[in-house]
Protein backbone atom coordinates (compact mmCIF):
# COMPACT_ATOMS: atom_id res chain seq x y z
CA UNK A 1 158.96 123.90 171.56
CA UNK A 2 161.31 127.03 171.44
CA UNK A 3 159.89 130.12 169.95
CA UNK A 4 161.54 129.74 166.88
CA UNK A 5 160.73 126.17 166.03
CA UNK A 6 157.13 127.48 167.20
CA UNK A 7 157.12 130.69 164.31
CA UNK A 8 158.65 128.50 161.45
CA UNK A 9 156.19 125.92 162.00
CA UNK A 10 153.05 128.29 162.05
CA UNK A 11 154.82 130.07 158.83
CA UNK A 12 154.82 126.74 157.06
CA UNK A 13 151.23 126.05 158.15
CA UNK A 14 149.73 129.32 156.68
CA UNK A 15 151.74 128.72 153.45
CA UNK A 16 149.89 125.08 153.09
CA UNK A 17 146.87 126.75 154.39
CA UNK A 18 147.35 129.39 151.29
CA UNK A 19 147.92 126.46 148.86
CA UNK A 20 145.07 124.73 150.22
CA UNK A 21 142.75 127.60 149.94
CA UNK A 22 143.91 128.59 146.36
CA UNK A 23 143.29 125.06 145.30
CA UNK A 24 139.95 125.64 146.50
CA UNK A 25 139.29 128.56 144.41
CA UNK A 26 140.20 131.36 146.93
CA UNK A 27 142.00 134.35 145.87
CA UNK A 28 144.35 135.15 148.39
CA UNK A 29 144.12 138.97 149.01
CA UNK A 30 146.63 139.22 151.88
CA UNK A 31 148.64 137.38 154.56
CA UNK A 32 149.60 138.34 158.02
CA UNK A 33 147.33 141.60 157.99
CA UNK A 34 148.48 142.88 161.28
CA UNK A 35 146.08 145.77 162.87
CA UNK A 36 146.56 147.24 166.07
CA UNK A 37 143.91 144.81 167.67
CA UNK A 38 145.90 142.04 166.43
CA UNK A 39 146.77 139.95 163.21
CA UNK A 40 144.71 137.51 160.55
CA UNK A 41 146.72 134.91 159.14
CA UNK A 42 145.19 135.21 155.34
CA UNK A 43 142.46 137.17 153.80
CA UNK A 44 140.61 135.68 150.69
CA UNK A 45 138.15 135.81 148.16
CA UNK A 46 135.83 132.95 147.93
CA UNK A 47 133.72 134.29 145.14
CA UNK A 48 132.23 137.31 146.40
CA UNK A 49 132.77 136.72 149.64
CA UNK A 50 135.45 138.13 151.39
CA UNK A 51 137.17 135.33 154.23
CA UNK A 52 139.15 136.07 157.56
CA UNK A 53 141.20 132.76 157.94
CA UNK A 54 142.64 131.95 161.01
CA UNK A 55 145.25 128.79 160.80
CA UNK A 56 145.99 126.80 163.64
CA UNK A 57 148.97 124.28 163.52
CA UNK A 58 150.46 121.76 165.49
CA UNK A 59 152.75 118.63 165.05
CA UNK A 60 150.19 116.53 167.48
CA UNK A 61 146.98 116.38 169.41
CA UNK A 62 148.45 115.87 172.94
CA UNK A 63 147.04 119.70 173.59
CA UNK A 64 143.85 118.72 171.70
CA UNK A 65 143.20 120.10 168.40
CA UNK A 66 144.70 122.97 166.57
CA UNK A 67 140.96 124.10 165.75
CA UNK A 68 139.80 124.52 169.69
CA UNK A 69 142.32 126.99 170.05
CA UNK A 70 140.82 129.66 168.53
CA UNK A 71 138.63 130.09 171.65
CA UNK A 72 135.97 133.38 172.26
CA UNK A 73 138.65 135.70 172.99
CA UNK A 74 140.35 134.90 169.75
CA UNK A 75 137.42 135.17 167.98
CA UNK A 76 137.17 138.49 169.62
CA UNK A 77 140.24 139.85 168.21
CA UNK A 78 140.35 138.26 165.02
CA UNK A 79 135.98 140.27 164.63
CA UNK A 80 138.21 143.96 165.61
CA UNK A 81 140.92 143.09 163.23
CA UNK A 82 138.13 142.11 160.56
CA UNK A 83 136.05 145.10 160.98
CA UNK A 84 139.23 147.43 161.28
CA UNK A 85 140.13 145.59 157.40
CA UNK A 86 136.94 145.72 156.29
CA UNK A 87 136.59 149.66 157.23
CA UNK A 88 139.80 150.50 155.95
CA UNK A 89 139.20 149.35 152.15
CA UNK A 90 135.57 150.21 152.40
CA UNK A 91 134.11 146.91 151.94
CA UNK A 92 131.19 147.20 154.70
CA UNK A 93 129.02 146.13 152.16
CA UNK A 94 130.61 142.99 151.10
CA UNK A 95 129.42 139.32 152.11
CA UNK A 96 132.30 138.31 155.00
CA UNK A 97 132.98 135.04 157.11
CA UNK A 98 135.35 133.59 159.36
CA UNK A 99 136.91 130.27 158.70
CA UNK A 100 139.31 128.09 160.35
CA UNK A 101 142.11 126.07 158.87
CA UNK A 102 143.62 123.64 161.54
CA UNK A 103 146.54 121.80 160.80
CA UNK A 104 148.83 118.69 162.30
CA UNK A 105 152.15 118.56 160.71
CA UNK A 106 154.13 115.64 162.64
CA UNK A 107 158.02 116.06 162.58
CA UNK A 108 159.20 114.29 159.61
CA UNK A 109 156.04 114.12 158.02
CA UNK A 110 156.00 116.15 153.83
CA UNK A 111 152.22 116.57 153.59
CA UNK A 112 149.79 117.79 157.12
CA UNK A 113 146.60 117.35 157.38
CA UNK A 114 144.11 119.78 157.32
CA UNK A 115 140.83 120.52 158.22
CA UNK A 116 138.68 123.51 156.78
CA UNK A 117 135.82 124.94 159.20
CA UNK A 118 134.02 127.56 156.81
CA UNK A 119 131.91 129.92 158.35
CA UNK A 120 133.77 128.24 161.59
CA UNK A 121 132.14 131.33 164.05
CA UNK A 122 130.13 134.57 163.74
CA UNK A 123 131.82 137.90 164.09
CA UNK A 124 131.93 138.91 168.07
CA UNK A 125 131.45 142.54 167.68
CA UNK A 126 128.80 144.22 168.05
């Protein structure tokens, strides 16, 4: 897949990952929050709790699922670029998890289908 087939399809994955989440309940508080350890696709509010969401989307399985690609050393950057958000609106004190939305969006297809990990890993930092 060329790079820009590969951007347009993550872009619509995060925007049904947004609609998805707000359907939940979520507040969307920001998208693409790029840091200089990296980027987290959405930021919510699930209640009280603030929620790093990392989406993962693909148009098949032959590479295995979206989900197991968010491996340790994503999870590593996504923790920096957390705790570099969380320090710059002063929120160490609020209740924070990771979560995973992992999507497969076949050519041709109008609606993916989407799986929600919540509290998918623990924060990596120390």
């Amino acid at each position: 897949m060329n790079r820009l087939l590969h951007l347009l399809l993550g872009d619509r994955g995060e925007r049904a990952a947004a609609r998805h989440l707000k359907n939940l309940g979520y507040r969307i508080v920001a998208r693409q929050y790029r840091s200089r350890h990296g980027e987290i696709d959405i930021i919510a509010l699930d209640d009280q709790t603030i929620v790093f969401v990392e989406v993962k989307t693909r148009t098949n399985t032959v590479h295995g699922q979206p989900y197991e690609a968010v491996d340790t050393h994503k999870q590593r950057q996504l923790s920096r670029t957390a705790l570099e958000f969380l320090r710059k609106k002063k929120r160490f004190n609020q209740r924070a998890r990771f979560d995973v939305v992992s999507i497969i969006w076949p050519d041709g297809e109008e609606q993916p289908q989407i799986q929600h990990f919540q509290n998918a890993f623990d924060s990596t930092e120390e």
